[in-house]
C-alpha atoms as a PDB file:
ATOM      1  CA  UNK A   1      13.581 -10.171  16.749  1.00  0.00           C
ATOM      2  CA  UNK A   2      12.006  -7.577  19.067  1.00  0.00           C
ATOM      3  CA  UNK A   3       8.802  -6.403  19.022  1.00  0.00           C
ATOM      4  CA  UNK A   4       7.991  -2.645  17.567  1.00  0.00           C
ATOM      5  CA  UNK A   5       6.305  -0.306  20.597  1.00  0.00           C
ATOM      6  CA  UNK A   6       4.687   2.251  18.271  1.00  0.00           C
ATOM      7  CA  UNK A   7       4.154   2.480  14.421  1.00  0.00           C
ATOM      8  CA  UNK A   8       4.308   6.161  13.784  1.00  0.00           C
ATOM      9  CA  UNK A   9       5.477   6.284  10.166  1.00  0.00           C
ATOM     10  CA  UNK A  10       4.907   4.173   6.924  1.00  0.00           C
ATOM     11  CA  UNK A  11       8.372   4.540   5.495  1.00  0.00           C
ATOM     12  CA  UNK A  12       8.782   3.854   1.346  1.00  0.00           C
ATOM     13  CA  UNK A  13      11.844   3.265  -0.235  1.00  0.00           C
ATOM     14  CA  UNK A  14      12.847   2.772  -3.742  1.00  0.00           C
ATOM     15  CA  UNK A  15      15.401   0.075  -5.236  1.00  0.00           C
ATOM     16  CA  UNK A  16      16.158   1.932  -8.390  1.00  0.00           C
ATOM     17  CA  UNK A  17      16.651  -1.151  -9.951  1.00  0.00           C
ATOM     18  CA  UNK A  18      13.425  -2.378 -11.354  1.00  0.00           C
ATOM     19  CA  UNK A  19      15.352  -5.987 -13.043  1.00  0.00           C
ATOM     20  CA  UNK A  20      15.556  -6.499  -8.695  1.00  0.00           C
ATOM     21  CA  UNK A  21      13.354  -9.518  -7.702  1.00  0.00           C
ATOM     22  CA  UNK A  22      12.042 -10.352  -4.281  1.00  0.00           C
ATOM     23  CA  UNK A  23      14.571 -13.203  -4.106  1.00  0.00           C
ATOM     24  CA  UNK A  24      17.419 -11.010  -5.079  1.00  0.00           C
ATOM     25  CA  UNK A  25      16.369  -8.494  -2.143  1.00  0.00           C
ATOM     26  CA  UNK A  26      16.257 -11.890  -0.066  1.00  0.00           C
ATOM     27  CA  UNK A  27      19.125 -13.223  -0.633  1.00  0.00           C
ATOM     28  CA  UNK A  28      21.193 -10.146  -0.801  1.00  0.00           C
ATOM     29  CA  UNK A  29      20.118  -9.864   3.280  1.00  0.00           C
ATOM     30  CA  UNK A  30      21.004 -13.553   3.486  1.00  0.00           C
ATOM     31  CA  UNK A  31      17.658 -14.465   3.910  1.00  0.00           C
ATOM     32  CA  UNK A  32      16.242 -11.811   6.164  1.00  0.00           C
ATOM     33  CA  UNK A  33      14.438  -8.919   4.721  1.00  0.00           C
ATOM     34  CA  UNK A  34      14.824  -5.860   6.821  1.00  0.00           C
ATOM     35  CA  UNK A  35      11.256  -4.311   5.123  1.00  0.00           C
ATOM     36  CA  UNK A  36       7.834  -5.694   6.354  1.00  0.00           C
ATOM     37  CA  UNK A  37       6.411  -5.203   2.516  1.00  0.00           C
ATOM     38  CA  UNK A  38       8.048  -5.589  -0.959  1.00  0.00           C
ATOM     39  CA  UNK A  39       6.286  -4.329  -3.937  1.00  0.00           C
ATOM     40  CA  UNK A  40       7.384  -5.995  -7.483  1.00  0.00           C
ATOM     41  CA  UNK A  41       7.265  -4.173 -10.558  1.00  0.00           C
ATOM     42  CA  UNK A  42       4.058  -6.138 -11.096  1.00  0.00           C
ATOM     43  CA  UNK A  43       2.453  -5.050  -8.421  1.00  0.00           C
ATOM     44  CA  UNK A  44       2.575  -8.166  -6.160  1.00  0.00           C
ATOM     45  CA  UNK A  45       3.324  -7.267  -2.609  1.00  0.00           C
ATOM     46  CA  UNK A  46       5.597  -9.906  -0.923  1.00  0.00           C
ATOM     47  CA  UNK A  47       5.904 -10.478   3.232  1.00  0.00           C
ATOM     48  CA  UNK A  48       8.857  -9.462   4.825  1.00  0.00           C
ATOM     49  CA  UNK A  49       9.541  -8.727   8.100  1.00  0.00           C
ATOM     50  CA  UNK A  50       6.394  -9.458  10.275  1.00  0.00           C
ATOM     51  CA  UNK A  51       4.640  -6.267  10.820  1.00  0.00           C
ATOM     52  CA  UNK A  52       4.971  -6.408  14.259  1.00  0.00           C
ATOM     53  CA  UNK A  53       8.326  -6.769  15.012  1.00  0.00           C
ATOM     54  CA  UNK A  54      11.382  -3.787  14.362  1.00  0.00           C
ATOM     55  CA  UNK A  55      12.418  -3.145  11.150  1.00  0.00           C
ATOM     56  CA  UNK A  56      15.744  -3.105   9.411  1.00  0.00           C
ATOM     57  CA  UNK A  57      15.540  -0.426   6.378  1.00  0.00           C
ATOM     58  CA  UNK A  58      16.203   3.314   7.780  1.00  0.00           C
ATOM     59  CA  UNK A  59      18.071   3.314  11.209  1.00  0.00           C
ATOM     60  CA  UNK A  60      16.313   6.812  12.449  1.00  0.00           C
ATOM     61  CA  UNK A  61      12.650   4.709  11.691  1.00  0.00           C
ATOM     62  CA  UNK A  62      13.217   1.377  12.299  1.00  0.00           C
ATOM     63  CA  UNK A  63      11.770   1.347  15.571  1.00  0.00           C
ATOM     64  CA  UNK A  64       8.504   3.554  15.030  1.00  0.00           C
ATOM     65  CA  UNK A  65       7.521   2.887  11.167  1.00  0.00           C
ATOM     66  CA  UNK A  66       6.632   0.229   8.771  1.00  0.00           C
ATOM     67  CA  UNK A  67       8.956  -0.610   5.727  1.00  0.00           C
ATOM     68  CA  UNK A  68       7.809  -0.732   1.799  1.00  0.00           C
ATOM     69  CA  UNK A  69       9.828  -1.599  -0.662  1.00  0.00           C
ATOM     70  CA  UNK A  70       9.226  -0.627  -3.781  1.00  0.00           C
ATOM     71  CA  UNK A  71      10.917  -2.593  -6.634  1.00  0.00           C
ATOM     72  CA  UNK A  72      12.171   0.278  -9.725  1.00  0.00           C
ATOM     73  CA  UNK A  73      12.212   3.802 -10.012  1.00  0.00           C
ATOM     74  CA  UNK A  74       9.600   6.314  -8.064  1.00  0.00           C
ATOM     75  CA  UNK A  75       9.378   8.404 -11.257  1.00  0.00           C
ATOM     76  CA  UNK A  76       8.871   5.098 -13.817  1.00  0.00           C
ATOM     77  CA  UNK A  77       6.348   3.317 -10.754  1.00  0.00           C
ATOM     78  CA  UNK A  78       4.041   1.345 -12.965  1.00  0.00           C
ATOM     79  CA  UNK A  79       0.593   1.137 -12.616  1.00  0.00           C
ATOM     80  CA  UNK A  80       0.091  -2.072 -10.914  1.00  0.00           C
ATOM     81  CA  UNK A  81       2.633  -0.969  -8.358  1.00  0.00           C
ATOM     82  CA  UNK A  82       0.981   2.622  -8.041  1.00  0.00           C
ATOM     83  CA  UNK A  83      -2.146   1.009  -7.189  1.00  0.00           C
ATOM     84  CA  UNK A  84      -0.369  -1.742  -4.583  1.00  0.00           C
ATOM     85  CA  UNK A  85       1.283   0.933  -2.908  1.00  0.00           C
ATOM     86  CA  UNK A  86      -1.809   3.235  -2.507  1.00  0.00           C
ATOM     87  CA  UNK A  87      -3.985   0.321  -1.299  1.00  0.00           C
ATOM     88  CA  UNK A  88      -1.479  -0.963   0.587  1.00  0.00           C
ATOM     89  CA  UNK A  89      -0.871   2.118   2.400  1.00  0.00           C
ATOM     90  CA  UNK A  90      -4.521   2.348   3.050  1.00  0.00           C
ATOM     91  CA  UNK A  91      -4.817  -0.897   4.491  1.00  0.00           C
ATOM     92  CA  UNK A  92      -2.049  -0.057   6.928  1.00  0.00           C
ATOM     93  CA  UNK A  93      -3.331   3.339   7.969  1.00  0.00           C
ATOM     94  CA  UNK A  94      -6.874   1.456   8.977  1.00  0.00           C
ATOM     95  CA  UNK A  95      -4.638  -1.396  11.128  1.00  0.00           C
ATOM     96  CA  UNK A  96      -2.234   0.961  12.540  1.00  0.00           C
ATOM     97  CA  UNK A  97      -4.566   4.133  12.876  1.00  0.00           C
ATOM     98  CA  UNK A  98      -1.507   5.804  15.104  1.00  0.00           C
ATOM     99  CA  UNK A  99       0.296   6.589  11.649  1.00  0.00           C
ATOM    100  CA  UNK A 100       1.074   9.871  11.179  1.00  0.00           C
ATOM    101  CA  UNK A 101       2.079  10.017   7.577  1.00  0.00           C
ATOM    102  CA  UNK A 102       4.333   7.883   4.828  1.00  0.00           C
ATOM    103  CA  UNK A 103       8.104   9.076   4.437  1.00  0.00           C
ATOM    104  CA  UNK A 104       9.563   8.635   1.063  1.00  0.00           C
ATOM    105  CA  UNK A 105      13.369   7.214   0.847  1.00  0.00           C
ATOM    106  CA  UNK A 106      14.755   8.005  -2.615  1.00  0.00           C
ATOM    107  CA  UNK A 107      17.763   5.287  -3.073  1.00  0.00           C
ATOM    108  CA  UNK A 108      18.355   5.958  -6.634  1.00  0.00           C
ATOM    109  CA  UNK A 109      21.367   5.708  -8.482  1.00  0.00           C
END
């Protein structure tokens, strides 16, 4: 797996599916998440992809951004998620100060 150069975006992307589990995501990739962080609906957040390495979630990103997964609907996020996201986020931003912003993928049905 190669090795990201620069982390310029935190990219967040939405299942729309909130009965989705982090096994189902799993397994659906046969065993290789493409995201660095999954998010549950109760607010766990689950490794992925090594931070370090390219990503596998939005072919214009992949190779400058870090991948969140968000488990459900943006619009029906609950709490425990809202609050995972926004720390996680954080925590990112402070480890990777070179991000310039998050970039929200709707995938929605």
């Amino acid at each position: 797996m190669e090795k990201r150069d620069s982390t310029q975006f935190a990219i967040v992307s939405f299942t729309g599916n909130s009965s989705l589990t982090y096994e189902d995501i799993k397994q659906a990739n046969n065993g290789e998440i493409g995201f660095h962080f999954v998010i549950d609906p109760h607010g766990q957040i689950f490794m992925g992809r090594h931070s370090s390495k390219v990503g596998a979630y939005s072919p214009d990103f992949d190779e400058n951004s870090l991948g969140i997964c968000v488990i459900g609907e943006r619009h029906e996020m609950e709490d425990a998620q809202s609050i995972a996201l926004t720390l996680l986020l954080e925590n990112l931003k402070a480890e990777f100060p070179e991000i310039e912003s998050a970039k929200y993928i709707y995938n929605e049905d």
